[in-house]
C-alpha atoms as a PDB file:
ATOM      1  CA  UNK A   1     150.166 118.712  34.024  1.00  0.00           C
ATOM      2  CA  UNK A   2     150.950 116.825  37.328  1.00  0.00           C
ATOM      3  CA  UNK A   3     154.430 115.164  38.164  1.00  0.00           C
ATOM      4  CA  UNK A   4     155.034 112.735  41.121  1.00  0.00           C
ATOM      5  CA  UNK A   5     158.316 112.829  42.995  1.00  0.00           C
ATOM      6  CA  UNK A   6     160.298 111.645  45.569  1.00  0.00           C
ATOM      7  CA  UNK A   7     162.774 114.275  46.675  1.00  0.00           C
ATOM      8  CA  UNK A   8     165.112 113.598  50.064  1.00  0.00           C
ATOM      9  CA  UNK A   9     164.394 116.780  52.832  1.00  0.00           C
ATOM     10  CA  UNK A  10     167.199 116.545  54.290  1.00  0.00           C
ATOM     11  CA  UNK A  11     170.821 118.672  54.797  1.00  0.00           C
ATOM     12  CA  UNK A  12     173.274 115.922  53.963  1.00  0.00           C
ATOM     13  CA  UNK A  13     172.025 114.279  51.241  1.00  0.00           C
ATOM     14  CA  UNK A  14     169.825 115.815  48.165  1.00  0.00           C
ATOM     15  CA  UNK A  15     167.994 113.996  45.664  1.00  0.00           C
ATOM     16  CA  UNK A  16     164.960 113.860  43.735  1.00  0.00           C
ATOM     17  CA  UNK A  17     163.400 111.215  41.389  1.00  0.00           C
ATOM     18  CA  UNK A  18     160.443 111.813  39.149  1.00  0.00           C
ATOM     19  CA  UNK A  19     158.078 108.785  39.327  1.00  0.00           C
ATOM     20  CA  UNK A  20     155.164 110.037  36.571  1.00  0.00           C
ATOM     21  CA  UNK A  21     153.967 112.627  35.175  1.00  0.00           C
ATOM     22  CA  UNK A  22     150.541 113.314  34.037  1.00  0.00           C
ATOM     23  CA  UNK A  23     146.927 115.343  32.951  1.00  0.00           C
ATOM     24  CA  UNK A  24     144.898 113.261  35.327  1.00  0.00           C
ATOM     25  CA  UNK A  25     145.284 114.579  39.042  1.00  0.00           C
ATOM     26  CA  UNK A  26     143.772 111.747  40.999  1.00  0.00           C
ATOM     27  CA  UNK A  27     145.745 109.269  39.257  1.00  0.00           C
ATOM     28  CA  UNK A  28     148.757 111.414  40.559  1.00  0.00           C
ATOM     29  CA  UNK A  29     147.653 111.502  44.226  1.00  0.00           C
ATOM     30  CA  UNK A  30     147.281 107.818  43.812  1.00  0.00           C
ATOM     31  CA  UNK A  31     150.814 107.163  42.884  1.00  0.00           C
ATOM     32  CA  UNK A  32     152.375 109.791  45.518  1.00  0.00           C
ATOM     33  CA  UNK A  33     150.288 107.472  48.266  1.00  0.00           C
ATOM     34  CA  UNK A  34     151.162 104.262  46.691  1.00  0.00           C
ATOM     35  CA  UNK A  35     154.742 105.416  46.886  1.00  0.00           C
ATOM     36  CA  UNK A  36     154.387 106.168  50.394  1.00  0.00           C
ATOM     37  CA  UNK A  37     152.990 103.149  51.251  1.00  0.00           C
ATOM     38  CA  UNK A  38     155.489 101.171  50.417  1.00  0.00           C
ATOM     39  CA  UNK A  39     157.988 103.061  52.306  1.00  0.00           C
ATOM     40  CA  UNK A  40     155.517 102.557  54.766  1.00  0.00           C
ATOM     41  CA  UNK A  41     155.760  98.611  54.321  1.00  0.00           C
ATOM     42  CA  UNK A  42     159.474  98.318  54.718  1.00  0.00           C
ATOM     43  CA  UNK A  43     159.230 100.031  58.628  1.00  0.00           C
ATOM     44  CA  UNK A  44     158.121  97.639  61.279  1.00  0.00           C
ATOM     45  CA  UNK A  45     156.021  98.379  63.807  1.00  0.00           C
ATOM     46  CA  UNK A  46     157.030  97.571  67.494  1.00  0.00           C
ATOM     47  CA  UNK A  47     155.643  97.559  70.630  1.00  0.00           C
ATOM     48  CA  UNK A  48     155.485 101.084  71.455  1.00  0.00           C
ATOM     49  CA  UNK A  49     155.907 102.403  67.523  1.00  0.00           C
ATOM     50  CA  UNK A  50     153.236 102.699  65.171  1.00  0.00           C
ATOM     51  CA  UNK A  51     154.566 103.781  61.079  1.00  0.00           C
ATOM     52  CA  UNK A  52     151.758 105.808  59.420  1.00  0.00           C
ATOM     53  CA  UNK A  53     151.427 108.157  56.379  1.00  0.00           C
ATOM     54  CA  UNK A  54     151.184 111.990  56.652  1.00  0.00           C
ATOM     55  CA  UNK A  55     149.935 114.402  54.627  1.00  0.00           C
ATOM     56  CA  UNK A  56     150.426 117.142  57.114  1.00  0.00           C
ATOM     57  CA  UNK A  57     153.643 118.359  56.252  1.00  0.00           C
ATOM     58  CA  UNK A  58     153.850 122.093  57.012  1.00  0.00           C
ATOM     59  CA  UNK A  59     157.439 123.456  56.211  1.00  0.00           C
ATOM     60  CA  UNK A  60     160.507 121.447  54.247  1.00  0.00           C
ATOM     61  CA  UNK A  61     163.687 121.649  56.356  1.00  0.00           C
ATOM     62  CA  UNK A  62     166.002 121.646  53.322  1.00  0.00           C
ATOM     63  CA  UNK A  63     164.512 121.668  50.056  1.00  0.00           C
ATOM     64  CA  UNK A  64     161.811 124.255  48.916  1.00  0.00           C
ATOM     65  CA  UNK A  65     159.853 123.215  45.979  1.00  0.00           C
ATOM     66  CA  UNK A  66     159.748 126.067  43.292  1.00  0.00           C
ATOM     67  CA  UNK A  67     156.171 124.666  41.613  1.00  0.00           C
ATOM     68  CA  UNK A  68     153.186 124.363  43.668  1.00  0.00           C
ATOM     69  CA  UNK A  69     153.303 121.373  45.474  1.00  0.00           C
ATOM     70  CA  UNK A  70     149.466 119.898  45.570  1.00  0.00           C
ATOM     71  CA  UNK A  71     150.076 117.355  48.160  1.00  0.00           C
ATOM     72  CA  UNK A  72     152.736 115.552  49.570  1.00  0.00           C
ATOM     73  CA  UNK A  73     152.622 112.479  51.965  1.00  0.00           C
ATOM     74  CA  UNK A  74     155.806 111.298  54.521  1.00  0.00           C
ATOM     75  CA  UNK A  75     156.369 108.469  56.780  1.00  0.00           C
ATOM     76  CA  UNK A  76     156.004 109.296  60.259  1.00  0.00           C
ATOM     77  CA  UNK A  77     156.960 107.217  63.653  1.00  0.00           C
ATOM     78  CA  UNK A  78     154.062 107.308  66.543  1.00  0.00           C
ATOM     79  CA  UNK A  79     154.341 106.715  69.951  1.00  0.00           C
ATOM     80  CA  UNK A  80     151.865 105.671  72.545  1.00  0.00           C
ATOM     81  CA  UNK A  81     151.301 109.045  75.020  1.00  0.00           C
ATOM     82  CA  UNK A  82     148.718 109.308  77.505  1.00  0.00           C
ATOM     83  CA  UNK A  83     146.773 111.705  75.300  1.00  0.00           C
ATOM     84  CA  UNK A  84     147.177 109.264  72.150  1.00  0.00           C
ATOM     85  CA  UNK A  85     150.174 109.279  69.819  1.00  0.00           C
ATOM     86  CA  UNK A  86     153.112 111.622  69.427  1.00  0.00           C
ATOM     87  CA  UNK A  87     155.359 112.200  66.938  1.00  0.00           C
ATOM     88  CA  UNK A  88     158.618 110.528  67.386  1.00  0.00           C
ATOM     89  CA  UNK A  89     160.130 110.883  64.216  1.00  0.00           C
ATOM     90  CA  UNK A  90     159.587 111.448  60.472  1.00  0.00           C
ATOM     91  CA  UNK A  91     161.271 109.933  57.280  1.00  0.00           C
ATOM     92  CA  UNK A  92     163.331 112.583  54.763  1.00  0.00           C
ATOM     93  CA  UNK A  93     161.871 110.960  52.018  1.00  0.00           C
ATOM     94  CA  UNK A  94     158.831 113.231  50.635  1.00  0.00           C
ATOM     95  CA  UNK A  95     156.270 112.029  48.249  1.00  0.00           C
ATOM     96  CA  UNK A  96     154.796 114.815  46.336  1.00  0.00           C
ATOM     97  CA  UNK A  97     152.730 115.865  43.848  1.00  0.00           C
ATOM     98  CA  UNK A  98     153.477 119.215  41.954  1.00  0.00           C
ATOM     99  CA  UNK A  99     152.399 121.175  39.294  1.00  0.00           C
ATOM    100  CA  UNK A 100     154.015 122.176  36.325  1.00  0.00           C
ATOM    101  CA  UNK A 101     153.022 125.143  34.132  1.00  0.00           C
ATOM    102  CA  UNK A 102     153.232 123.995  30.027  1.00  0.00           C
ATOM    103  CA  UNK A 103     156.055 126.142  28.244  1.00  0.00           C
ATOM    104  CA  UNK A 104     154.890 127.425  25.174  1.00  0.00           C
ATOM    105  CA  UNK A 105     158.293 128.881  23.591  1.00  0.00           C
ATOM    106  CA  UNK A 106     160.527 126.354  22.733  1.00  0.00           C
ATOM    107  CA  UNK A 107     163.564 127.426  20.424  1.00  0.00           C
ATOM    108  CA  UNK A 108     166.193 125.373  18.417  1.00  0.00           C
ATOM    109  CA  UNK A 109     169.445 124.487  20.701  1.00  0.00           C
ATOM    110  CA  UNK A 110     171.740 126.907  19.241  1.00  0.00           C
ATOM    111  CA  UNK A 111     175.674 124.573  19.511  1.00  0.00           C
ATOM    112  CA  UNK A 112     177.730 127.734  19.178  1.00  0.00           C
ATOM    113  CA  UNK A 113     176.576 128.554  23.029  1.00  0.00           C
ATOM    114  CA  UNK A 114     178.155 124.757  24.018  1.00  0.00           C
ATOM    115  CA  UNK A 115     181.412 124.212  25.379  1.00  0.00           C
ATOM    116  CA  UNK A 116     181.917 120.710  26.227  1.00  0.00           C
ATOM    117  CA  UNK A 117     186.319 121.034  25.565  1.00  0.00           C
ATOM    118  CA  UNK A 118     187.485 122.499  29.023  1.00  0.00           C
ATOM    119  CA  UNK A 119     190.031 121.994  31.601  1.00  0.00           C
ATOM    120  CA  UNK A 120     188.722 121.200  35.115  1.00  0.00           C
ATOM    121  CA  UNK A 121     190.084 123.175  38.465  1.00  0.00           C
ATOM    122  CA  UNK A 122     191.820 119.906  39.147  1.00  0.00           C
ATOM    123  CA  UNK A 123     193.764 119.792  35.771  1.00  0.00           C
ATOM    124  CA  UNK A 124     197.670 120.107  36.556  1.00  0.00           C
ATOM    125  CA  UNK A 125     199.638 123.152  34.901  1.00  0.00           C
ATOM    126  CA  UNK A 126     199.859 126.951  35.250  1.00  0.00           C
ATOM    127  CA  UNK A 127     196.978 128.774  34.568  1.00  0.00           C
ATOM    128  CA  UNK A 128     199.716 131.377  33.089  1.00  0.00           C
ATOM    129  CA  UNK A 129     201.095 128.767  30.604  1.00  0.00           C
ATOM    130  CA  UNK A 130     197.475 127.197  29.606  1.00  0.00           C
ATOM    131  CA  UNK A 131     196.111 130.851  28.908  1.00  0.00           C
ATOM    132  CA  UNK A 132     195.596 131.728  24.432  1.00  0.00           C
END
């Protein structure tokens, strides 16, 4: 099984969205690109900027995927250089597509290991006087 995400590589801000999941791996790669690609719609190209789509994304600076990540694509800022383009920037936004392994033992929830009825750190009072 194959699930799409978008997860947010960067220090300040963490998130992570799951856009499909699926059997059928192509179809997956399709809607990690399409994904991108309309990132890649909302940038606007200048003068000396070209916006294009990378799949070449060798390390994560903040988050570090557990499953096995099968491809991931990125927005990416280009800038004219005399040898071609250079990279002038990247977006945190990462569109990926992992893998996730079935899980075959699945027990009852068992409510006597739920506590929902607790005081928060914030809660005024002793800890002395609240203590059974």
């Amino acid at each position: 099984m194959y699930t799409v995400v978008n997860f947010t590589d960067y220090r300040k801000e963490q998130s992570l969205e799951v856009i499909v999941t699926t059997d059928d791996l192509e179809y997956a790669k399709k809607v990690a690109f399409q994904e991108a690609k309309e990132e890649l719609s909302k940038d606007k190209n200048t003068e000396n900027s070209i916006y294009k789509i990378t799949s070449k994304i060798e390390k994560y600076e903040h988050l570090y995927p557990v499953n096995k990540v099968i491809i991931a694509y990125r927005v990416i800022e280009l800038i004219k250089h005399k040898k071609g383009v250079k990279i002038e920037s990247y977006s945190v936004n990462v569109y990926a597509v992992v893998e996730m392994k079935p899980i075959d033992k699945v027990g009852e929830i068992d409510s006597s290991l739920i506590c929902d009825d607790y005081n928060s750190y914030d809660d005024e009072g002793s800890d002395e006087e609240n203590l059974i």
